[in-house]
PDB file of N, CA and C in Angstrom:
ATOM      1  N   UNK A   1     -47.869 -43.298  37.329  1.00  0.00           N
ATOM      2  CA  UNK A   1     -46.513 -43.024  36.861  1.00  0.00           C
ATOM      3  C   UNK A   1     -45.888 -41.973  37.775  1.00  0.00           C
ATOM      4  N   UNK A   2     -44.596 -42.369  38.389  1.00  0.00           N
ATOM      5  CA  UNK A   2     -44.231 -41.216  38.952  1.00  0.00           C
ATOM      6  C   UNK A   2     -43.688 -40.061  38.454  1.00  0.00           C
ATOM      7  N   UNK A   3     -43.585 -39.020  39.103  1.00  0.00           N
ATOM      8  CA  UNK A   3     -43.264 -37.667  38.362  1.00  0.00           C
ATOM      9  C   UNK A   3     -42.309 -37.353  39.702  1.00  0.00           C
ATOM     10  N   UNK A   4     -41.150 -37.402  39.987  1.00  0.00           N
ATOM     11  CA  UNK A   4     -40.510 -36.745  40.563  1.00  0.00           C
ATOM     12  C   UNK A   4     -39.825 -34.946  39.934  1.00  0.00           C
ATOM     13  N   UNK A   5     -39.721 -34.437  41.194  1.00  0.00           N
ATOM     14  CA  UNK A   5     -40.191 -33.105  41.056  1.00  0.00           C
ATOM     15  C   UNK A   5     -39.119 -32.628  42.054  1.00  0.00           C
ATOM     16  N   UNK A   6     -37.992 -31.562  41.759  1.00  0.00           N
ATOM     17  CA  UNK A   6     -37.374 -30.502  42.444  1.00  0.00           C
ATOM     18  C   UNK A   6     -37.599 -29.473  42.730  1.00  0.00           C
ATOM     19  N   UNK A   7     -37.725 -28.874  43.807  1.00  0.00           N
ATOM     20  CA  UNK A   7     -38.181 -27.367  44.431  1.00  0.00           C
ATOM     21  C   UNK A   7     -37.148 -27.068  44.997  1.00  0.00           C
ATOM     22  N   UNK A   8     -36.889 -25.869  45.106  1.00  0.00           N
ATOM     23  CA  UNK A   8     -35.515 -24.938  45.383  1.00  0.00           C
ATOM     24  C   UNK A   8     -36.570 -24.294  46.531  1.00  0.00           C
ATOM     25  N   UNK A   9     -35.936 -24.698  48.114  1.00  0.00           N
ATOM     26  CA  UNK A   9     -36.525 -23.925  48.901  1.00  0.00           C
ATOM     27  C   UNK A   9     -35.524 -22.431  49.437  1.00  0.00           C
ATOM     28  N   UNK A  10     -34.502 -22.276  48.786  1.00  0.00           N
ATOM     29  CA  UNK A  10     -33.643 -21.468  48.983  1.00  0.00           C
ATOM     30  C   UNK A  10     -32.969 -21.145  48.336  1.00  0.00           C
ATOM     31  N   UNK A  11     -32.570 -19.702  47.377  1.00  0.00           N
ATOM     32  CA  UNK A  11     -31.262 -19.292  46.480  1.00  0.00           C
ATOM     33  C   UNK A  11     -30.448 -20.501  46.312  1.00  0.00           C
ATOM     34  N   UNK A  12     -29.888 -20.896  45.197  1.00  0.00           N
ATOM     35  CA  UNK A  12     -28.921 -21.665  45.069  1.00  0.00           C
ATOM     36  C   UNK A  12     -27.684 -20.652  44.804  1.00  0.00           C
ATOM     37  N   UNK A  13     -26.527 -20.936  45.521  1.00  0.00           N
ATOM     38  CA  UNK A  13     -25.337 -20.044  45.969  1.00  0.00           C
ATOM     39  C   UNK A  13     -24.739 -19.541  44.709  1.00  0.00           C
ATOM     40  N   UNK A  14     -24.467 -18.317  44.418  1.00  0.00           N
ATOM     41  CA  UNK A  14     -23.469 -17.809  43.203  1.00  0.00           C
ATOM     42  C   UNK A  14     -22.340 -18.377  43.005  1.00  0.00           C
ATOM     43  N   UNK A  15     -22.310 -19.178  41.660  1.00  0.00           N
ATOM     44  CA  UNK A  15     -21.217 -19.483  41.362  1.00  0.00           C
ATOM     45  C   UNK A  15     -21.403 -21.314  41.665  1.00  0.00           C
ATOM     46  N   UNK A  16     -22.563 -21.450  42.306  1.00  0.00           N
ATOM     47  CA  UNK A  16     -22.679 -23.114  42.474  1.00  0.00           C
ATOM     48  C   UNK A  16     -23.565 -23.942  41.288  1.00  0.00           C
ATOM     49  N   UNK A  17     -23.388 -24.974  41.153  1.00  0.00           N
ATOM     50  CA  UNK A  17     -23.742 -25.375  39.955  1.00  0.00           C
ATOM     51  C   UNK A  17     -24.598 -26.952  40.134  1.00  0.00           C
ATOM     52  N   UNK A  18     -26.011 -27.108  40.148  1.00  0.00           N
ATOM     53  CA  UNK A  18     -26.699 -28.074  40.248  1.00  0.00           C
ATOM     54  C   UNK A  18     -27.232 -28.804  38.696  1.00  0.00           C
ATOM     55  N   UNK A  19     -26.432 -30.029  39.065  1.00  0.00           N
ATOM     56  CA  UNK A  19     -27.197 -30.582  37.161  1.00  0.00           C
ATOM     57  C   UNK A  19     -27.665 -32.378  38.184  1.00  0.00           C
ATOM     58  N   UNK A  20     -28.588 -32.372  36.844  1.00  0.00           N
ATOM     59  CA  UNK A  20     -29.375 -33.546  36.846  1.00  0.00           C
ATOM     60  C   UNK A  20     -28.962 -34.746  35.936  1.00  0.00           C
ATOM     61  N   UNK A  21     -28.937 -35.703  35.895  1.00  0.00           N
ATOM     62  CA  UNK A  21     -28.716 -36.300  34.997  1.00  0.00           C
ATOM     63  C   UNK A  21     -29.126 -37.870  35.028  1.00  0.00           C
ATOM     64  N   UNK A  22     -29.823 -38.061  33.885  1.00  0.00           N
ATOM     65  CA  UNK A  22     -30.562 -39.345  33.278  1.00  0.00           C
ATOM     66  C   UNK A  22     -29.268 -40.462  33.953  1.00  0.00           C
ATOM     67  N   UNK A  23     -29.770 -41.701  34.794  1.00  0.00           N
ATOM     68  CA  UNK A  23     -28.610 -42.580  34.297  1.00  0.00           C
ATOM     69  C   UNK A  23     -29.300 -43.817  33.320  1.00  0.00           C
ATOM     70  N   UNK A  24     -30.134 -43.831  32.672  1.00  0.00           N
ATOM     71  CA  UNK A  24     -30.495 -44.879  31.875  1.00  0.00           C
ATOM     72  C   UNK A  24     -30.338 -44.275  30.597  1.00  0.00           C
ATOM     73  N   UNK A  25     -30.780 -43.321  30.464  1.00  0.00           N
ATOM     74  CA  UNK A  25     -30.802 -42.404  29.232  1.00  0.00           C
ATOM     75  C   UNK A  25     -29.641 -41.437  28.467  1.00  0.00           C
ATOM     76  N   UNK A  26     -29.659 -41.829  27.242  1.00  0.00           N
ATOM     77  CA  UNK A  26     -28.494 -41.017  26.684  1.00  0.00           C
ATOM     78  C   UNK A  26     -28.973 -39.917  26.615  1.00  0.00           C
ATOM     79  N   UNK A  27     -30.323 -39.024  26.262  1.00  0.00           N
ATOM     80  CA  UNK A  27     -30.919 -37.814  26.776  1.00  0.00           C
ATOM     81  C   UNK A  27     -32.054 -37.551  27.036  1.00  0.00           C
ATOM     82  N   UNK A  28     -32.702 -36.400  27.187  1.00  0.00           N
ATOM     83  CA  UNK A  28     -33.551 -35.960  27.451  1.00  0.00           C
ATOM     84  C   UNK A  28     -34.737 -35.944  25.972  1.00  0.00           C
ATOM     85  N   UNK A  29     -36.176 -36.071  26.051  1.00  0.00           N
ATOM     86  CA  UNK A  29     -36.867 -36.283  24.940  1.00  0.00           C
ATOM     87  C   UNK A  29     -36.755 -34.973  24.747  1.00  0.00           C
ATOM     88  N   UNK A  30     -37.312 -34.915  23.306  1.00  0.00           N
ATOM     89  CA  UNK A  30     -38.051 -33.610  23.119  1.00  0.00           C
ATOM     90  C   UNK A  30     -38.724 -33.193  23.519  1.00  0.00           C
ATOM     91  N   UNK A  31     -39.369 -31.806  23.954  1.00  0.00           N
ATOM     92  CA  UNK A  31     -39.953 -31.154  24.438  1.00  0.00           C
ATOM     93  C   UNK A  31     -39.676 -31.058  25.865  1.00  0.00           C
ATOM     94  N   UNK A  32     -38.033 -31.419  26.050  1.00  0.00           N
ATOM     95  CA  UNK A  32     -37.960 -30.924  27.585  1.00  0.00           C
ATOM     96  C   UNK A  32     -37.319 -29.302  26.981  1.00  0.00           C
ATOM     97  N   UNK A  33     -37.146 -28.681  28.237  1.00  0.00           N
ATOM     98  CA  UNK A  33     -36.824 -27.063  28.189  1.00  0.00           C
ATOM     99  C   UNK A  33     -37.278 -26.949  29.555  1.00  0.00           C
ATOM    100  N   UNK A  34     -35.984 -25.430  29.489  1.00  0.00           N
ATOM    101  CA  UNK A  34     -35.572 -24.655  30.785  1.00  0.00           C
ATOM    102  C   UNK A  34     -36.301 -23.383  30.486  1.00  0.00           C
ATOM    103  N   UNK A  35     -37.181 -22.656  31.155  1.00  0.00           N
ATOM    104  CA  UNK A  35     -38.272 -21.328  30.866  1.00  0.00           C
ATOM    105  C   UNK A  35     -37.629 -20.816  32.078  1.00  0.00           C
ATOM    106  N   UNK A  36     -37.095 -19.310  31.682  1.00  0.00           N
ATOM    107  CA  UNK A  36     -36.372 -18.084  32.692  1.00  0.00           C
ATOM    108  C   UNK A  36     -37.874 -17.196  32.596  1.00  0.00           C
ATOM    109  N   UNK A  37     -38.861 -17.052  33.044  1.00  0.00           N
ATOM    110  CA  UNK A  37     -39.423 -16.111  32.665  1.00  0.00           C
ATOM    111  C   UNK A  37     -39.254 -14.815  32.861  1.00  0.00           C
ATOM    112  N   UNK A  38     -39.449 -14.276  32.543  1.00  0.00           N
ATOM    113  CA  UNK A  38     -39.384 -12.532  32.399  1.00  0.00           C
ATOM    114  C   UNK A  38     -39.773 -11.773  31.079  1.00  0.00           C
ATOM    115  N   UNK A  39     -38.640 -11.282  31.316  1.00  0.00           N
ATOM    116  CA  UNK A  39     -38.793 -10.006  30.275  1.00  0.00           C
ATOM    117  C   UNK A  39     -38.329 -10.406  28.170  1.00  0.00           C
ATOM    118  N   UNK A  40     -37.328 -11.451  28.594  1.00  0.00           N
ATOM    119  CA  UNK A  40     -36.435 -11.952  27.346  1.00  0.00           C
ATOM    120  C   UNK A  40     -37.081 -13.129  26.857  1.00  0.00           C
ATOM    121  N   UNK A  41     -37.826 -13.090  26.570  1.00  0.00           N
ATOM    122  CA  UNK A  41     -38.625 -14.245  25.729  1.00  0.00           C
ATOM    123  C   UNK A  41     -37.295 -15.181  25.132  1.00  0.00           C
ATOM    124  N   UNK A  42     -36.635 -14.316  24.761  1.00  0.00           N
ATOM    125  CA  UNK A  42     -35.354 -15.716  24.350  1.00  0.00           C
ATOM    126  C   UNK A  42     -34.639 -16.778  25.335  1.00  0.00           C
ATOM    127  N   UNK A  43     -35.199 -16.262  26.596  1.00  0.00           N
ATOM    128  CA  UNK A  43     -34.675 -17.273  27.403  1.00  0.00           C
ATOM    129  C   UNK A  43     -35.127 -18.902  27.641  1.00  0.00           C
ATOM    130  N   UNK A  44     -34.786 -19.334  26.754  1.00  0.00           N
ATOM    131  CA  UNK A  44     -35.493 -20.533  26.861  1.00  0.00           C
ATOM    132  C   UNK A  44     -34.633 -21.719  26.057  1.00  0.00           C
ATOM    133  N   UNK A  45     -34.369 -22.700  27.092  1.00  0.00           N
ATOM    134  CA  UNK A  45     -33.222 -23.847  26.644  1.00  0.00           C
ATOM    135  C   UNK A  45     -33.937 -24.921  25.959  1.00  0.00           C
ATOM    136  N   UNK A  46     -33.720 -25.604  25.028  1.00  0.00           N
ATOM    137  CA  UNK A  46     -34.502 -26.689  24.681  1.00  0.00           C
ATOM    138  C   UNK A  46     -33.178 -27.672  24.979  1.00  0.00           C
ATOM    139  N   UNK A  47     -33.750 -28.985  24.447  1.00  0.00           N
ATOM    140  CA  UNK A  47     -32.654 -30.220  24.197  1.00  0.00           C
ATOM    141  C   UNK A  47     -32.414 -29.952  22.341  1.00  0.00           C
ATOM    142  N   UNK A  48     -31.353 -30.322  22.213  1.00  0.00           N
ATOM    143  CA  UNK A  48     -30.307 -30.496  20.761  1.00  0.00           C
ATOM    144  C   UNK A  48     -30.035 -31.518  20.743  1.00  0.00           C
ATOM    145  N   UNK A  49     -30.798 -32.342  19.838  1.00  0.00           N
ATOM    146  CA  UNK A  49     -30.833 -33.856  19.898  1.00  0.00           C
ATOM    147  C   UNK A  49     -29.485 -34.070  19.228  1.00  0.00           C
ATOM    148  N   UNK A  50     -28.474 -33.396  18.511  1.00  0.00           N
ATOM    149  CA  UNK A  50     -27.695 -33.709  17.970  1.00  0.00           C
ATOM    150  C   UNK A  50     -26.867 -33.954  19.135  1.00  0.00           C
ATOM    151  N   UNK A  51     -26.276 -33.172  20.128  1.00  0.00           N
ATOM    152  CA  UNK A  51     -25.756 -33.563  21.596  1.00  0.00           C
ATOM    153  C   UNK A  51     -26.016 -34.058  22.040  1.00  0.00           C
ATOM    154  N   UNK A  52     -24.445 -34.984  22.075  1.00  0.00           N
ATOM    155  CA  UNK A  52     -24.234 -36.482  22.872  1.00  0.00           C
ATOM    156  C   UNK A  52     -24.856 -36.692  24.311  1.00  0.00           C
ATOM    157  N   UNK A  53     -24.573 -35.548  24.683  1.00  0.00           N
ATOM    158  CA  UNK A  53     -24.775 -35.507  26.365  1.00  0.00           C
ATOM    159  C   UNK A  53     -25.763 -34.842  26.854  1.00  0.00           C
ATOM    160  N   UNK A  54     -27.155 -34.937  25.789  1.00  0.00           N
ATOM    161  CA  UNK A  54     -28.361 -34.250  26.329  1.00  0.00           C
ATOM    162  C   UNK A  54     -29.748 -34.770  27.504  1.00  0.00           C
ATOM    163  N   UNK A  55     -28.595 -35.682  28.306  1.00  0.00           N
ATOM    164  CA  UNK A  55     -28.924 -36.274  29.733  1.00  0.00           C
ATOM    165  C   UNK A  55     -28.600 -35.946  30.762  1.00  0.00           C
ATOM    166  N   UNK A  56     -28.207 -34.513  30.806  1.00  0.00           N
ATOM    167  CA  UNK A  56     -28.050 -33.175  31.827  1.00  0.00           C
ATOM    168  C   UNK A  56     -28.473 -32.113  31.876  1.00  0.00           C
ATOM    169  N   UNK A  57     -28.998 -31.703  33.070  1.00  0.00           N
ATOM    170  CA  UNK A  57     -29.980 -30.589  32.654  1.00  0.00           C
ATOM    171  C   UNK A  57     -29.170 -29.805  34.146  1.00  0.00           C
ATOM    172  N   UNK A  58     -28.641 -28.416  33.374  1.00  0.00           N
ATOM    173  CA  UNK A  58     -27.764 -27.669  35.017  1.00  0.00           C
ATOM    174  C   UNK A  58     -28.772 -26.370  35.126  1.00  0.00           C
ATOM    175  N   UNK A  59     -28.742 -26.279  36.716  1.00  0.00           N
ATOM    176  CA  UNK A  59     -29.250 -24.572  36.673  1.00  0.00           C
ATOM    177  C   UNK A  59     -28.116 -24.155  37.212  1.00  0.00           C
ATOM    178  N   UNK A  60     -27.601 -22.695  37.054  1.00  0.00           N
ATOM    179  CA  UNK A  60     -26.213 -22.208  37.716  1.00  0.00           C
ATOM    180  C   UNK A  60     -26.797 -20.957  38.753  1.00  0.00           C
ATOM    181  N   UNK A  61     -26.932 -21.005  39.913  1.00  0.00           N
ATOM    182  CA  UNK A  61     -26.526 -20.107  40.874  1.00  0.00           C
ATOM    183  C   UNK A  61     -26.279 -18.653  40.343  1.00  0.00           C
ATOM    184  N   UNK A  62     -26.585 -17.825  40.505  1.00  0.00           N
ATOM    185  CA  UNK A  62     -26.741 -16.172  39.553  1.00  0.00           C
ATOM    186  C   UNK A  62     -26.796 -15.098  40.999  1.00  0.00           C
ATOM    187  N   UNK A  63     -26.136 -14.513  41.702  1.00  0.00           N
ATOM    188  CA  UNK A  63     -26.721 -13.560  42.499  1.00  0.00           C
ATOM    189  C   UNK A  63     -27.588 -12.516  41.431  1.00  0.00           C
ATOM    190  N   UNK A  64     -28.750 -12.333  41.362  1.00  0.00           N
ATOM    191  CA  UNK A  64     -29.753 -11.284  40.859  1.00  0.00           C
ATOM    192  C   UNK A  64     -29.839 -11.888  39.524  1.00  0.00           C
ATOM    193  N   UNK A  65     -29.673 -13.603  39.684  1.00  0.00           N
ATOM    194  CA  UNK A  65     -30.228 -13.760  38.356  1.00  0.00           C
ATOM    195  C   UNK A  65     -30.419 -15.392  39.090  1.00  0.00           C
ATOM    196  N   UNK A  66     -29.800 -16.638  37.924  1.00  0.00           N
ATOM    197  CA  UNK A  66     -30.916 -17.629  37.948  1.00  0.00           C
ATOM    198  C   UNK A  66     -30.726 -18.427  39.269  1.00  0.00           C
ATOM    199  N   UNK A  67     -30.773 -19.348  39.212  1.00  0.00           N
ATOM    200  CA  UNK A  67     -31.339 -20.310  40.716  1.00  0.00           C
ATOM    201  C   UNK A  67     -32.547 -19.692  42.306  1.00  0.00           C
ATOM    202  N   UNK A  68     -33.188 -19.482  42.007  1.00  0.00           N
ATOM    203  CA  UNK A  68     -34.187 -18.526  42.885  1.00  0.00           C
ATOM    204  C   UNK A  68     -34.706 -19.056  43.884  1.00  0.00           C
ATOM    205  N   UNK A  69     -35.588 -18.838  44.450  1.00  0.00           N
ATOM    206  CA  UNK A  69     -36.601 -19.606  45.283  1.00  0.00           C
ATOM    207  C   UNK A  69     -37.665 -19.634  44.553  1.00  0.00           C
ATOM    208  N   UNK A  70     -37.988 -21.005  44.497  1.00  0.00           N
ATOM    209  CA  UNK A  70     -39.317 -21.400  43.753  1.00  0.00           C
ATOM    210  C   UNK A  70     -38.988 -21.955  42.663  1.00  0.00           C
ATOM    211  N   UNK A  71     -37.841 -22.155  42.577  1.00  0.00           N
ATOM    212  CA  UNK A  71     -37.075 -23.303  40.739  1.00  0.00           C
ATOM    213  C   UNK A  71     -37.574 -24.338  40.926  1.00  0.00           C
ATOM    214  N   UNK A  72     -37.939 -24.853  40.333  1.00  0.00           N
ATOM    215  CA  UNK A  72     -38.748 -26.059  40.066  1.00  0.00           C
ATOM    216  C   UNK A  72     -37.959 -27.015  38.814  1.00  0.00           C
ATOM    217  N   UNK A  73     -37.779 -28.142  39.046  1.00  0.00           N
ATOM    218  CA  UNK A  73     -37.263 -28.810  37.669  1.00  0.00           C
ATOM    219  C   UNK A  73     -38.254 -30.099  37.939  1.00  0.00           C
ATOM    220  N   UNK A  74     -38.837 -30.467  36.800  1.00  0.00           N
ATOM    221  CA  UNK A  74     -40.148 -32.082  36.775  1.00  0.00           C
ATOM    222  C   UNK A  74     -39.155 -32.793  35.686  1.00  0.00           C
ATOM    223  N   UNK A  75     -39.473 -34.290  35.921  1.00  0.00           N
ATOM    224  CA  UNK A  75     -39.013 -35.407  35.054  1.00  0.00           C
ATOM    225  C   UNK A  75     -39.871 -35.713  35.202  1.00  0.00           C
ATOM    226  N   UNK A  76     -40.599 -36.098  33.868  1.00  0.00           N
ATOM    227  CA  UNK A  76     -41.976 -37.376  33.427  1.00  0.00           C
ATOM    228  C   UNK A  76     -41.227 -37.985  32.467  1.00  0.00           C
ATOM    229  N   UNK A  77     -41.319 -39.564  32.796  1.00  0.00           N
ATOM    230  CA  UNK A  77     -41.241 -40.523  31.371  1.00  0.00           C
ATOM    231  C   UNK A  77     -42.651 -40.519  30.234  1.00  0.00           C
ATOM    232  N   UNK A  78     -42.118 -39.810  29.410  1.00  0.00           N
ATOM    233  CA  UNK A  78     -43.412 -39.548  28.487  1.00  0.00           C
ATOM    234  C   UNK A  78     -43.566 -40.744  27.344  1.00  0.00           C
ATOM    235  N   UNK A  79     -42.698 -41.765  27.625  1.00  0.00           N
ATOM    236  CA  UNK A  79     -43.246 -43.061  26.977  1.00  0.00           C
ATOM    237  C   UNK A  79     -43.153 -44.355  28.036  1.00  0.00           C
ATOM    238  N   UNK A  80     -42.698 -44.250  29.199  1.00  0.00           N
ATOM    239  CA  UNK A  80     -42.562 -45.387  29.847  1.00  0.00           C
ATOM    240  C   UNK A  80     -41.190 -46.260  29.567  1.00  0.00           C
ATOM    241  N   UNK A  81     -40.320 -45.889  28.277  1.00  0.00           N
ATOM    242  CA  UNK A  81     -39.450 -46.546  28.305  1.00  0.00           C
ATOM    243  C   UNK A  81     -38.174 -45.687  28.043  1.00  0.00           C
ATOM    244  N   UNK A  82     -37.092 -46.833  27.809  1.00  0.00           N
ATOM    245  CA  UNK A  82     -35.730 -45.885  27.765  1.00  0.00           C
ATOM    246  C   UNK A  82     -35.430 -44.610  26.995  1.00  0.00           C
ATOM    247  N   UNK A  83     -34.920 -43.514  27.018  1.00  0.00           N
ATOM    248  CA  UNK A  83     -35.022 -42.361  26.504  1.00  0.00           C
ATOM    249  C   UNK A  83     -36.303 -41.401  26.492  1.00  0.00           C
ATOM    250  N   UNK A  84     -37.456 -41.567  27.552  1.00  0.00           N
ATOM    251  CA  UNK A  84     -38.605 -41.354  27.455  1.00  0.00           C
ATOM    252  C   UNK A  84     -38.635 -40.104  28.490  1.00  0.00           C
ATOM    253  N   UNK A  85     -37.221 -40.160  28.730  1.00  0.00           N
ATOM    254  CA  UNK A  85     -37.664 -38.969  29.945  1.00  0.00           C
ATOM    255  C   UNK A  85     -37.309 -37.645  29.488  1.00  0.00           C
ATOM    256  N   UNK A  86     -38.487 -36.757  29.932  1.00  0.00           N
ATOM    257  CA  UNK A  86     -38.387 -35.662  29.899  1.00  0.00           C
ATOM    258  C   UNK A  86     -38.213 -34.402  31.042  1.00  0.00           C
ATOM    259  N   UNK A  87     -37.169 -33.329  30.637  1.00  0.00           N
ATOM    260  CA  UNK A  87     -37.047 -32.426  31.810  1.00  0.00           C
ATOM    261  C   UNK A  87     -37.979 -31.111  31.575  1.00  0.00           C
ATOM    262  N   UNK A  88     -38.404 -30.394  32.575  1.00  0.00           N
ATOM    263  CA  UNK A  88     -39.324 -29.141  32.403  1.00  0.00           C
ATOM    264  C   UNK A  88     -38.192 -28.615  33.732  1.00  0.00           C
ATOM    265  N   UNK A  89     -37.782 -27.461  33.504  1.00  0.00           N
ATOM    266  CA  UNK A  89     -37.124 -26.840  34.254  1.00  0.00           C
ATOM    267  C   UNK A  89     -37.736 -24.766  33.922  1.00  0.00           C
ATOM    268  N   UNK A  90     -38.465 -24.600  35.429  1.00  0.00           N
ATOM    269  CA  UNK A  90     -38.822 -23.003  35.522  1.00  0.00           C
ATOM    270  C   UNK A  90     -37.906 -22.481  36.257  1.00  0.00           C
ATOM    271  N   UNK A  91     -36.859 -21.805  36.439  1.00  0.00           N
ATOM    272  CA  UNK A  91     -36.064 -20.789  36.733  1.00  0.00           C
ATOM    273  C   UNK A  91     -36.229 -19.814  37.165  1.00  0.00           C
ATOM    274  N   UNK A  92     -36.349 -19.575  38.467  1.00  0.00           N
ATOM    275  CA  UNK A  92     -37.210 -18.311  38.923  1.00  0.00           C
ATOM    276  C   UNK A  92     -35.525 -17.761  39.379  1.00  0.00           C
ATOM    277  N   UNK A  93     -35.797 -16.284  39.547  1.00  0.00           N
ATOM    278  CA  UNK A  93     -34.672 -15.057  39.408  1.00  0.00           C
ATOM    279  C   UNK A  93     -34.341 -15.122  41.141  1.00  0.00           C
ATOM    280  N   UNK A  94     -32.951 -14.824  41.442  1.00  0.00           N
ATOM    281  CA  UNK A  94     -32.639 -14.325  42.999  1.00  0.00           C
ATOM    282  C   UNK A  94     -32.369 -12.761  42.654  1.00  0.00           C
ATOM    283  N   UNK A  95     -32.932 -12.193  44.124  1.00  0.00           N
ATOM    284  CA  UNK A  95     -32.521 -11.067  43.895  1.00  0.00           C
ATOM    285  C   UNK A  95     -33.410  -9.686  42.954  1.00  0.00           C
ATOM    286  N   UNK A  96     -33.093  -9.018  42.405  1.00  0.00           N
ATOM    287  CA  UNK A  96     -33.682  -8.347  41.747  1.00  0.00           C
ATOM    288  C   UNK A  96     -33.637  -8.736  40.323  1.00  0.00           C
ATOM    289  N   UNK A  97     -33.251  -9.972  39.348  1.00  0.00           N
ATOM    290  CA  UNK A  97     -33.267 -10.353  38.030  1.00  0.00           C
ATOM    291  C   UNK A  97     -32.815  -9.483  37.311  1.00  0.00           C
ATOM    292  N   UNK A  98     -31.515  -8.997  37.652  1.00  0.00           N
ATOM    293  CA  UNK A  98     -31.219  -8.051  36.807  1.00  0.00           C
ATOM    294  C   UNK A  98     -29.946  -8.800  35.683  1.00  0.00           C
ATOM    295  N   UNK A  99     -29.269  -9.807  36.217  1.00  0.00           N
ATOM    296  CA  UNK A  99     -28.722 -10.420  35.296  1.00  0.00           C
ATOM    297  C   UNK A  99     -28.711 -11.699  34.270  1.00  0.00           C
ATOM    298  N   UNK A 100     -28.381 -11.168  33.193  1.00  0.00           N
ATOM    299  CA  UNK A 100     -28.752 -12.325  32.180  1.00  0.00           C
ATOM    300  C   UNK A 100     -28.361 -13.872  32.692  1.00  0.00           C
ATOM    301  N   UNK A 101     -29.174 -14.495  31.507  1.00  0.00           N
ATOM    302  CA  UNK A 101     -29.331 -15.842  31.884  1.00  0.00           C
ATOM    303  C   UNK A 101     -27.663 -16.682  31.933  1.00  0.00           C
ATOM    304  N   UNK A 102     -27.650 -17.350  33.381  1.00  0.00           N
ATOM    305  CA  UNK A 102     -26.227 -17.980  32.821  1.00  0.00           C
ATOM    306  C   UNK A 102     -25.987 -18.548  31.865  1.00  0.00           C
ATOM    307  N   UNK A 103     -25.222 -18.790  30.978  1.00  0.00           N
ATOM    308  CA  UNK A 103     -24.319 -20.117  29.897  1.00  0.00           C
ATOM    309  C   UNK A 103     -24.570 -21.295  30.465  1.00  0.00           C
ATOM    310  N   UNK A 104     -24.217 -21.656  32.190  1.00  0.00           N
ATOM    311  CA  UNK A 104     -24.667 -22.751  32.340  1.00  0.00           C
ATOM    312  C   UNK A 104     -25.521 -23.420  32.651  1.00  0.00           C
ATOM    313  N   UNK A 105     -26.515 -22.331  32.891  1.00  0.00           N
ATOM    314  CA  UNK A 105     -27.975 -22.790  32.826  1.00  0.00           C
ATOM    315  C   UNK A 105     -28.518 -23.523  31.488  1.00  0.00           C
ATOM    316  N   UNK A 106     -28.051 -24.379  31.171  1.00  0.00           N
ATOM    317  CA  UNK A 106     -28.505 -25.159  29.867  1.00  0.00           C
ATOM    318  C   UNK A 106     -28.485 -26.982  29.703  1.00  0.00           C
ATOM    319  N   UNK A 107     -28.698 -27.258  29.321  1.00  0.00           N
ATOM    320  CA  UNK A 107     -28.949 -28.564  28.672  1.00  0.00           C
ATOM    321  C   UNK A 107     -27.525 -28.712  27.358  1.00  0.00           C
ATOM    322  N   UNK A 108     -26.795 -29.404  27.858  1.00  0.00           N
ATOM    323  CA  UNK A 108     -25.517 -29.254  27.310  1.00  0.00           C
ATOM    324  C   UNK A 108     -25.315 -29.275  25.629  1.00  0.00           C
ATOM    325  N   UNK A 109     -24.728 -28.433  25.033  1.00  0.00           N
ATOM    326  CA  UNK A 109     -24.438 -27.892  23.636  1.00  0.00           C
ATOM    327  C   UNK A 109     -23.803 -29.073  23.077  1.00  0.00           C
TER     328      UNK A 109
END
């Protein structure tokens, strides 16, 4: 099964905005989520199955905060069929991580 896989070999630019998005799928399964690690344990996006449009997954560009070197976002189809795909998105910090997590770093509301 393939697992395609994004690596950020470089800061993604402040203020620029990279999203993903399912085209077979109306969203993302459960148990996808965006992990900022650090210090704020609350940082952490899940999917809201109630949202229509939870077949986008954005990281936003942060000087001293998100899009980093070393972001990583994985898609596995965790059933093989339609709606089966799931996102894992790690968020590593640019800069010194001093600013909070963007708004649009999320899996759409």
């Amino acid at each position: 099964m393939s697992k395609p896989k994004v690596l950020y070999t470089v800061d993604l630019a402040n203020d620029a905005n990279h999203s993903f998005t399912t085209t077979t799928d109306t969203q993302y399964s459960i148990g996808s989520a965006i992990i900022i690690p650090g210090q704020d344990a609350t940082r952490v996006g899940v999917v809201d199955l109630s949202a229509s449009s939870d077949n986008v997954v954005t990281i936003a560009g942060l000087t001293n905060g998100d899009g980093g070197i070393g972001t990583t976002i994985k898609f596995i189809n965790t059933t093989g069929a339609t709606d089966g795909w799931a996102a894992e998105a790690i968020v590593l910090n640019q800069g010194d991580g001093s600013v909070a997590m963007a708004s649009a770093t999320a899996f759409p509301a």
